[in-house]
PDB file of N, CA and C in Angstrom:
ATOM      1  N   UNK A   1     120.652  74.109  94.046  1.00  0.00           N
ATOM      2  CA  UNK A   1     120.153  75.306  93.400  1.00  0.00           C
ATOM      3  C   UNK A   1     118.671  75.470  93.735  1.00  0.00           C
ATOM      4  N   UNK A   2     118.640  76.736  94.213  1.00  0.00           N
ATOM      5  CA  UNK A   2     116.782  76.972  94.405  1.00  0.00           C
ATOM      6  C   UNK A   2     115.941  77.273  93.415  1.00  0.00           C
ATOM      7  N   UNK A   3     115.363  76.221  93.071  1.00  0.00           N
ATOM      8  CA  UNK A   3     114.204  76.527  92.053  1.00  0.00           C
ATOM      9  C   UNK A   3     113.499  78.166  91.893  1.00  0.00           C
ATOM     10  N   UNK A   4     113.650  78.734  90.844  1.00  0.00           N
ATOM     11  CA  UNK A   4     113.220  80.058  90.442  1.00  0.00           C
ATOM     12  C   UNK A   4     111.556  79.809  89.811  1.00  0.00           C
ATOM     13  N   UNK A   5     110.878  80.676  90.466  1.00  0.00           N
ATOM     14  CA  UNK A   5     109.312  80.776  89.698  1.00  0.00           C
ATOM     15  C   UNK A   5     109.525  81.550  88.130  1.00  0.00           C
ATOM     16  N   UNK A   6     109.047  80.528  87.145  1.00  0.00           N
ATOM     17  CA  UNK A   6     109.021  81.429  85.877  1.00  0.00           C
ATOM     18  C   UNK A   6     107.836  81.393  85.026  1.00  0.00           C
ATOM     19  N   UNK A   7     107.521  81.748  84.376  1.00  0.00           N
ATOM     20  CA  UNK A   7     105.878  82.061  83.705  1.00  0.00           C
ATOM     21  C   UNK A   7     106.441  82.770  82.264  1.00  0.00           C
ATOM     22  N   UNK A   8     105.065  82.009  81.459  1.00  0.00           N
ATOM     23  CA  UNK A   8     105.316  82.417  80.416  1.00  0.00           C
ATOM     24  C   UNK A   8     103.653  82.539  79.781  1.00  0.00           C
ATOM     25  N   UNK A   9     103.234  83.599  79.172  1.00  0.00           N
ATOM     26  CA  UNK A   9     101.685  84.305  78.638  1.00  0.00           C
ATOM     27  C   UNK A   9     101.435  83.450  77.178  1.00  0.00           C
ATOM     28  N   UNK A  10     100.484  83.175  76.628  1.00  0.00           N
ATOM     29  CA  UNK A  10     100.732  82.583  74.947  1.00  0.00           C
ATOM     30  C   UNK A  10      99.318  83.102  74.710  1.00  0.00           C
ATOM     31  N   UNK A  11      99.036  83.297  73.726  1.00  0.00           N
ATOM     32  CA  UNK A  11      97.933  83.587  73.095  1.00  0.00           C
ATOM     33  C   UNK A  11      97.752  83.135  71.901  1.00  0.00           C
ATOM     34  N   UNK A  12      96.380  82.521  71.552  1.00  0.00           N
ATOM     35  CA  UNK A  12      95.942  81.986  70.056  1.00  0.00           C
ATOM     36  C   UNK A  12      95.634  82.534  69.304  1.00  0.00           C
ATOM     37  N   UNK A  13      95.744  82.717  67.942  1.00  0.00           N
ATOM     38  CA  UNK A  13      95.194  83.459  66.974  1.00  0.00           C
ATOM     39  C   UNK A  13      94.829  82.659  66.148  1.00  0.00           C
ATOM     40  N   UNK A  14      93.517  82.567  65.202  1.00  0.00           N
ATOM     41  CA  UNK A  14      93.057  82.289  64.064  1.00  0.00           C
ATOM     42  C   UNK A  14      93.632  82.588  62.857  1.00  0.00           C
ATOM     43  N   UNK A  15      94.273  82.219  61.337  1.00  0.00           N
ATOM     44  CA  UNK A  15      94.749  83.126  60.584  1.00  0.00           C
ATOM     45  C   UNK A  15      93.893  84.101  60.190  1.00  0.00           C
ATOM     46  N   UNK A  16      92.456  84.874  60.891  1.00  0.00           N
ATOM     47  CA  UNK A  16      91.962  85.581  60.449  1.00  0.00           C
ATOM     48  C   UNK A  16      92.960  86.854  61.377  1.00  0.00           C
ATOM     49  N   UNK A  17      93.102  86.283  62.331  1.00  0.00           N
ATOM     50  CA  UNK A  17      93.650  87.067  63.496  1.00  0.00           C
ATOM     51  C   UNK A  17      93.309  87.753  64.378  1.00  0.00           C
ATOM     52  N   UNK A  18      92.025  86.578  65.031  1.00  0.00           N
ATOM     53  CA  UNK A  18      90.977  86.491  66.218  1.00  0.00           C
ATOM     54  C   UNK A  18      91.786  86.232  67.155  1.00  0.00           C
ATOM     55  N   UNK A  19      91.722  86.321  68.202  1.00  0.00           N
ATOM     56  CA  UNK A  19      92.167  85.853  69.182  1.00  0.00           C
ATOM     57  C   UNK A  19      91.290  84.372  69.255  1.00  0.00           C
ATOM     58  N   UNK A  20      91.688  83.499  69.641  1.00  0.00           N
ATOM     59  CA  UNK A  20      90.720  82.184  70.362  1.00  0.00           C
ATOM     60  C   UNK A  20      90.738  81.779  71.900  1.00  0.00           C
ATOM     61  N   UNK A  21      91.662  82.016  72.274  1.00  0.00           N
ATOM     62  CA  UNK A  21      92.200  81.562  73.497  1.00  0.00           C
ATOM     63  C   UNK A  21      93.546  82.510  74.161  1.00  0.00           C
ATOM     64  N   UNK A  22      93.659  82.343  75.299  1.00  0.00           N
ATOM     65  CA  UNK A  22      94.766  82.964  75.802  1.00  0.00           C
ATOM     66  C   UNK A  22      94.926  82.559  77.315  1.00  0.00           C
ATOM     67  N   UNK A  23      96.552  82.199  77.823  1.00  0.00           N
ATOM     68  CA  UNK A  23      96.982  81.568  79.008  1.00  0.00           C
ATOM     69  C   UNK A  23      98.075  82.054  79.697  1.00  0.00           C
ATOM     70  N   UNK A  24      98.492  81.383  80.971  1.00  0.00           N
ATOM     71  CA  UNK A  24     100.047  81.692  81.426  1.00  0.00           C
ATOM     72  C   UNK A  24     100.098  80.619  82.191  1.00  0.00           C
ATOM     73  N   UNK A  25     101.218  80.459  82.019  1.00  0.00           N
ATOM     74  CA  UNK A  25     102.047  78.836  82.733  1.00  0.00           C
ATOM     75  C   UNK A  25     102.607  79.415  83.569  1.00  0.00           C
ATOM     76  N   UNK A  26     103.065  78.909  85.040  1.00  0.00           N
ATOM     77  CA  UNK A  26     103.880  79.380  86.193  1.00  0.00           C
ATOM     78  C   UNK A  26     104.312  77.886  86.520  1.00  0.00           C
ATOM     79  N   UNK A  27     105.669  78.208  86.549  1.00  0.00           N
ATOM     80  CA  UNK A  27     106.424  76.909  86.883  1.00  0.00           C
ATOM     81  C   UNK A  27     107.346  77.013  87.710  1.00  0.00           C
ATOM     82  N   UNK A  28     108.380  75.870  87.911  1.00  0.00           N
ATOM     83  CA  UNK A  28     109.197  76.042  89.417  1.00  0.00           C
ATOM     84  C   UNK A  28     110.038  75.491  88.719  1.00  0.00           C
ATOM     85  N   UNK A  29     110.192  75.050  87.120  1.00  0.00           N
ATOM     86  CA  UNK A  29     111.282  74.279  86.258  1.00  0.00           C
ATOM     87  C   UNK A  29     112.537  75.086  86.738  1.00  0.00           C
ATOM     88  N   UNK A  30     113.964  74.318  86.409  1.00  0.00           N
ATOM     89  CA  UNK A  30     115.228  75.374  86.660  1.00  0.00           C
ATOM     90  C   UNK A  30     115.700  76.328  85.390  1.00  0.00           C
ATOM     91  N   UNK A  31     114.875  76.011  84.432  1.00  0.00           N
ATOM     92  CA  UNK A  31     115.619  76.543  83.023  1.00  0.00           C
ATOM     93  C   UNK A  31     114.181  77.083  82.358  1.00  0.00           C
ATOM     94  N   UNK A  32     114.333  78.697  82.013  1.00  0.00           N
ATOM     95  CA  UNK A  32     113.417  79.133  81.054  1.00  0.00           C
ATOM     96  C   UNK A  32     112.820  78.488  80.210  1.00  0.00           C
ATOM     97  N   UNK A  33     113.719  77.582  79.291  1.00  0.00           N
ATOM     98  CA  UNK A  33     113.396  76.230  78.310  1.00  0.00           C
ATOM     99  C   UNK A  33     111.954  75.750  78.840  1.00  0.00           C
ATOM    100  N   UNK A  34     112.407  74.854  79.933  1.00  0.00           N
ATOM    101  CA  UNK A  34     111.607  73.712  80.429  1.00  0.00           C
ATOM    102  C   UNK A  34     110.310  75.056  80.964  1.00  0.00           C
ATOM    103  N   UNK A  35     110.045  75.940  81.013  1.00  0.00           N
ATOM    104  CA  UNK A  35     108.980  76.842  81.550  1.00  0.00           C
ATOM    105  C   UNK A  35     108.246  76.994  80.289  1.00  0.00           C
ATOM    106  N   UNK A  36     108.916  77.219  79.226  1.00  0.00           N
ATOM    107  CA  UNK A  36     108.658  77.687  77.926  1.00  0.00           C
ATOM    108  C   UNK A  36     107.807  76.379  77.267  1.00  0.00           C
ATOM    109  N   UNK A  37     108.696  75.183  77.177  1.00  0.00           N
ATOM    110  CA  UNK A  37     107.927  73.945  76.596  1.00  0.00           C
ATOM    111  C   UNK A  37     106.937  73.619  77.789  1.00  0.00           C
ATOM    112  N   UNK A  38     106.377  73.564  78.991  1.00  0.00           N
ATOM    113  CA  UNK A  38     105.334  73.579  79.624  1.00  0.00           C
ATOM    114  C   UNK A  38     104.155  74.447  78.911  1.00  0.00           C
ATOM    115  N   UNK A  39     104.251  75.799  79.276  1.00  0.00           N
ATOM    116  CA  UNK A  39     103.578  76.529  78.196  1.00  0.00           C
ATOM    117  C   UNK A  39     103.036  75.784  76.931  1.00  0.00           C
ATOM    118  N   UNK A  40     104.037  75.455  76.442  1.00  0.00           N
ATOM    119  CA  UNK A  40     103.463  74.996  75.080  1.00  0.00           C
ATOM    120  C   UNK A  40     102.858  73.748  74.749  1.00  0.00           C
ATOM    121  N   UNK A  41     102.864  73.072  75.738  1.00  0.00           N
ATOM    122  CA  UNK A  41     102.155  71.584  76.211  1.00  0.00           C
ATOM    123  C   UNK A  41     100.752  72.371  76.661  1.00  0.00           C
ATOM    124  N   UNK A  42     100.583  73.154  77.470  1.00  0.00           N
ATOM    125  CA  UNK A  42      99.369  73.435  77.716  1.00  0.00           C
ATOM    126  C   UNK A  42      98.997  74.358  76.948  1.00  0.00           C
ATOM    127  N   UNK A  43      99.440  74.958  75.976  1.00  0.00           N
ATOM    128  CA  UNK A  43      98.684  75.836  74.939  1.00  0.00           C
ATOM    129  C   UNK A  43      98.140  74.635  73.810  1.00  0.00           C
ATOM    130  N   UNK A  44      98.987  73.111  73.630  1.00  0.00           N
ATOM    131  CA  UNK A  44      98.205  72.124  72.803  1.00  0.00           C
ATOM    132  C   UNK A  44      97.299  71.805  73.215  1.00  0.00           C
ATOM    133  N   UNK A  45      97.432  71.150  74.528  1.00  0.00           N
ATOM    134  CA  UNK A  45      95.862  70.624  74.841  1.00  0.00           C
ATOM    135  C   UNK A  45      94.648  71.495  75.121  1.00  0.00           C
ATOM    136  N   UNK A  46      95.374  72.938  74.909  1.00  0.00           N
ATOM    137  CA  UNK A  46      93.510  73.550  75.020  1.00  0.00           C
ATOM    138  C   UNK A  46      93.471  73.517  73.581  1.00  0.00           C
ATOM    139  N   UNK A  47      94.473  73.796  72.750  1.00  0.00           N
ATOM    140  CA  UNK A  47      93.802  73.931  71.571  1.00  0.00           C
ATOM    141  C   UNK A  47      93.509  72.726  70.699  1.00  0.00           C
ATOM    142  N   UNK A  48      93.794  71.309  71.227  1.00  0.00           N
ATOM    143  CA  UNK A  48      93.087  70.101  70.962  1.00  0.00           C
ATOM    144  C   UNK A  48      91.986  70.380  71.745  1.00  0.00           C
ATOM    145  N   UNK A  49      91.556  70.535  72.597  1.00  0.00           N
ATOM    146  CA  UNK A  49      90.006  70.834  73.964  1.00  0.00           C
ATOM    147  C   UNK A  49      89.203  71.673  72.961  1.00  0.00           C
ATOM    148  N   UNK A  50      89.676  72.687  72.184  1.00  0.00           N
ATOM    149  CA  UNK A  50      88.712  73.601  70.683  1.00  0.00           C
ATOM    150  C   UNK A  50      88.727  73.129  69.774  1.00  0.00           C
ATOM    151  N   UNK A  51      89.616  71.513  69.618  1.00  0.00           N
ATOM    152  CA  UNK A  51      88.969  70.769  68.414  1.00  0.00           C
ATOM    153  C   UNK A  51      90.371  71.522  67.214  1.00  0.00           C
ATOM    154  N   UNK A  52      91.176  72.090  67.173  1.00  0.00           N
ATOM    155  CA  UNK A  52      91.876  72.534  66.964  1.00  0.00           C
ATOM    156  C   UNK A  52      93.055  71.631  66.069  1.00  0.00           C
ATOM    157  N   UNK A  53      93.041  70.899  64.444  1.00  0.00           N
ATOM    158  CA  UNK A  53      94.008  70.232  64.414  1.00  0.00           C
ATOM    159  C   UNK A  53      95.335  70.548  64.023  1.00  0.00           C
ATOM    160  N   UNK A  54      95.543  71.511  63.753  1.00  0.00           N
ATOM    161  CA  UNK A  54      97.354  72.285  63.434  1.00  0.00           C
ATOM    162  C   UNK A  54      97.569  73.371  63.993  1.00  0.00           C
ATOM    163  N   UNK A  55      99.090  73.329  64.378  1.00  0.00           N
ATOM    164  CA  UNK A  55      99.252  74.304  65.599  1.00  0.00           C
ATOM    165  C   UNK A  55     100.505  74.770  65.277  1.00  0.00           C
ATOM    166  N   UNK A  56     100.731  76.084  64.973  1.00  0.00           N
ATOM    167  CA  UNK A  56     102.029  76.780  64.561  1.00  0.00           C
ATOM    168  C   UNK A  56     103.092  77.354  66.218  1.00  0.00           C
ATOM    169  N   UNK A  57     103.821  77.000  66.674  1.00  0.00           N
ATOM    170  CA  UNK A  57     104.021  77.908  67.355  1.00  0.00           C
ATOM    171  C   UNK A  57     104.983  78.941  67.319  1.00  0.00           C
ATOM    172  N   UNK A  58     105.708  79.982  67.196  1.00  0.00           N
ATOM    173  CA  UNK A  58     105.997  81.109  67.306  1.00  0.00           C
ATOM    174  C   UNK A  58     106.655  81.499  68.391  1.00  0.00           C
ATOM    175  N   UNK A  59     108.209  81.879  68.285  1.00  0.00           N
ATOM    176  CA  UNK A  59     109.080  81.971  69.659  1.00  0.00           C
ATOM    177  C   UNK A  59     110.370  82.217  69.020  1.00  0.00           C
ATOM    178  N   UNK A  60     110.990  83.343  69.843  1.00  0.00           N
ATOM    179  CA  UNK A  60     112.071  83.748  69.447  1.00  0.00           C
ATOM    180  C   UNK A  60     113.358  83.313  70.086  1.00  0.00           C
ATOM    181  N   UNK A  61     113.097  82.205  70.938  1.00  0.00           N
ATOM    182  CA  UNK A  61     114.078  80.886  71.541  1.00  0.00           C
ATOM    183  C   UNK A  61     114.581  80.548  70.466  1.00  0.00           C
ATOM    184  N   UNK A  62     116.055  80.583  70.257  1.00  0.00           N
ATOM    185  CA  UNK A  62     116.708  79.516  69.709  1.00  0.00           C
ATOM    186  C   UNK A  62     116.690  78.440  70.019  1.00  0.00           C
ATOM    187  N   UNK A  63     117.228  78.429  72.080  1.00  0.00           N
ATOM    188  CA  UNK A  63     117.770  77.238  72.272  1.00  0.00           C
ATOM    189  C   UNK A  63     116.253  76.095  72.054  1.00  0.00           C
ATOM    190  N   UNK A  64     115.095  77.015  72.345  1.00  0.00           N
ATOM    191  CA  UNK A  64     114.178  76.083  71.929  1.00  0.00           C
ATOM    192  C   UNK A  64     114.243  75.378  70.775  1.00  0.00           C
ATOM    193  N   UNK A  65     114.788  75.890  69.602  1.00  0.00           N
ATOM    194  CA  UNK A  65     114.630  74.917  68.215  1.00  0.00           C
ATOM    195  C   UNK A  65     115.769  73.610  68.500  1.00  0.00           C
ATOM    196  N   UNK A  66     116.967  74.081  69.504  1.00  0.00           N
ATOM    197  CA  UNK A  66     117.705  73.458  69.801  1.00  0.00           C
ATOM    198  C   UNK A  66     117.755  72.332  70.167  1.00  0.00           C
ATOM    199  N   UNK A  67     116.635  72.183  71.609  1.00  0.00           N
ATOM    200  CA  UNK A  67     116.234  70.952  71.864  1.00  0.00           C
ATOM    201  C   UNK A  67     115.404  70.217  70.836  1.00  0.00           C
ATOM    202  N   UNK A  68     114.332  71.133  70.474  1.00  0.00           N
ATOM    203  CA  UNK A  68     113.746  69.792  69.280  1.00  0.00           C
ATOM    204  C   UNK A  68     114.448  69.326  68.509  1.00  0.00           C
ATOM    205  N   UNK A  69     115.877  70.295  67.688  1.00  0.00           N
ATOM    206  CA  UNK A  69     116.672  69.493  66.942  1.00  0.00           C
ATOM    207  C   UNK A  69     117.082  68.004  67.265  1.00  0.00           C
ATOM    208  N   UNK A  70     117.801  68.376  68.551  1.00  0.00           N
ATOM    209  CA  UNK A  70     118.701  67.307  69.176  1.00  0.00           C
ATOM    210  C   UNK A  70     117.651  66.420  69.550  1.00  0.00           C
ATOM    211  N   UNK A  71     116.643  66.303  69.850  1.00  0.00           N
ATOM    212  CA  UNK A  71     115.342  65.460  70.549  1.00  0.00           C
ATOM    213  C   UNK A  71     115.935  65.218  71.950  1.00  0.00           C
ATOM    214  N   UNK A  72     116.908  66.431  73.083  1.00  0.00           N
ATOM    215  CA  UNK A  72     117.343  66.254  73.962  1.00  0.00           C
ATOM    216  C   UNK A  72     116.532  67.023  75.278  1.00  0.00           C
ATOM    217  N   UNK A  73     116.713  66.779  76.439  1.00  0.00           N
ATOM    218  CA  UNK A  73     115.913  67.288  77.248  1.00  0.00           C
ATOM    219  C   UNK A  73     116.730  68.707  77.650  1.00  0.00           C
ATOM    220  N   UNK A  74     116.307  69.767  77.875  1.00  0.00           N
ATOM    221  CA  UNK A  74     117.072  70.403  78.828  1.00  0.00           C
ATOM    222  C   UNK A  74     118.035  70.622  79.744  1.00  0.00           C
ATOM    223  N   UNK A  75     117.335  69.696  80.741  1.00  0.00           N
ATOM    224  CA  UNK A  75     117.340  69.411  82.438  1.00  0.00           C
ATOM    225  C   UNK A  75     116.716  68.575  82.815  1.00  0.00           C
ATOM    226  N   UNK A  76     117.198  67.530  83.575  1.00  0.00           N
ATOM    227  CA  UNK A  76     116.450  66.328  84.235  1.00  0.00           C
ATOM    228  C   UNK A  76     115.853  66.682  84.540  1.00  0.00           C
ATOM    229  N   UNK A  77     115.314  67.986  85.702  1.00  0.00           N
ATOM    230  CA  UNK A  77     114.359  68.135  86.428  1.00  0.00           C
ATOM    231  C   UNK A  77     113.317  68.974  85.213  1.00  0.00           C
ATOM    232  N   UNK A  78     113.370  68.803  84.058  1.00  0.00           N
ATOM    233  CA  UNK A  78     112.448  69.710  82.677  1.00  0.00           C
ATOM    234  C   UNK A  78     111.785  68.532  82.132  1.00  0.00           C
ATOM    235  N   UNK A  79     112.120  67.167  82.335  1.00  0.00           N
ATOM    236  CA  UNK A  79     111.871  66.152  81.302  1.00  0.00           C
ATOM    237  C   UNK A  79     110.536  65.627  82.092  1.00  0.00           C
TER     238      UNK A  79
END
């Protein structure tokens, strides 16, 4: 299977509802999932990099709650 380019935008908000930060991930993962949790690995460490200690994230993925349920990977090539 040929790896598909996928990207995903995230943006930070303050609960004042500042913006703080804002990004996009581009990946070569095989599954939206594994593009999606990249994203969200690099939306933590900038917002640990702003000193940042709780982090809500926000996503209308099921299968995302899915994997954290199960604590399962995706796709070998996602892990």
């Amino acid at each position: 299977m040929k790896p598909q380019r996928r990207a995903y935008a995230f943006v930070a908000v303050n609960m004042q509802g500042a913006k703080m930060f804002s990004g996009v991930n581009c990946s070569l993962v095989n599954t939206a999932i594994g593009a999606l949790l990249e994203a969200m690995v690099e939306a933590g460490i900038i917002a640990k990099n702003y000193g940042i200690q709780h982090v809500l994230f926000l996503t209308d993925r099921v299968k995302l709650h899915q994997v954290f349920k199960s604590r399962k990977n995706t796709d070998w090539l996602d892990s």
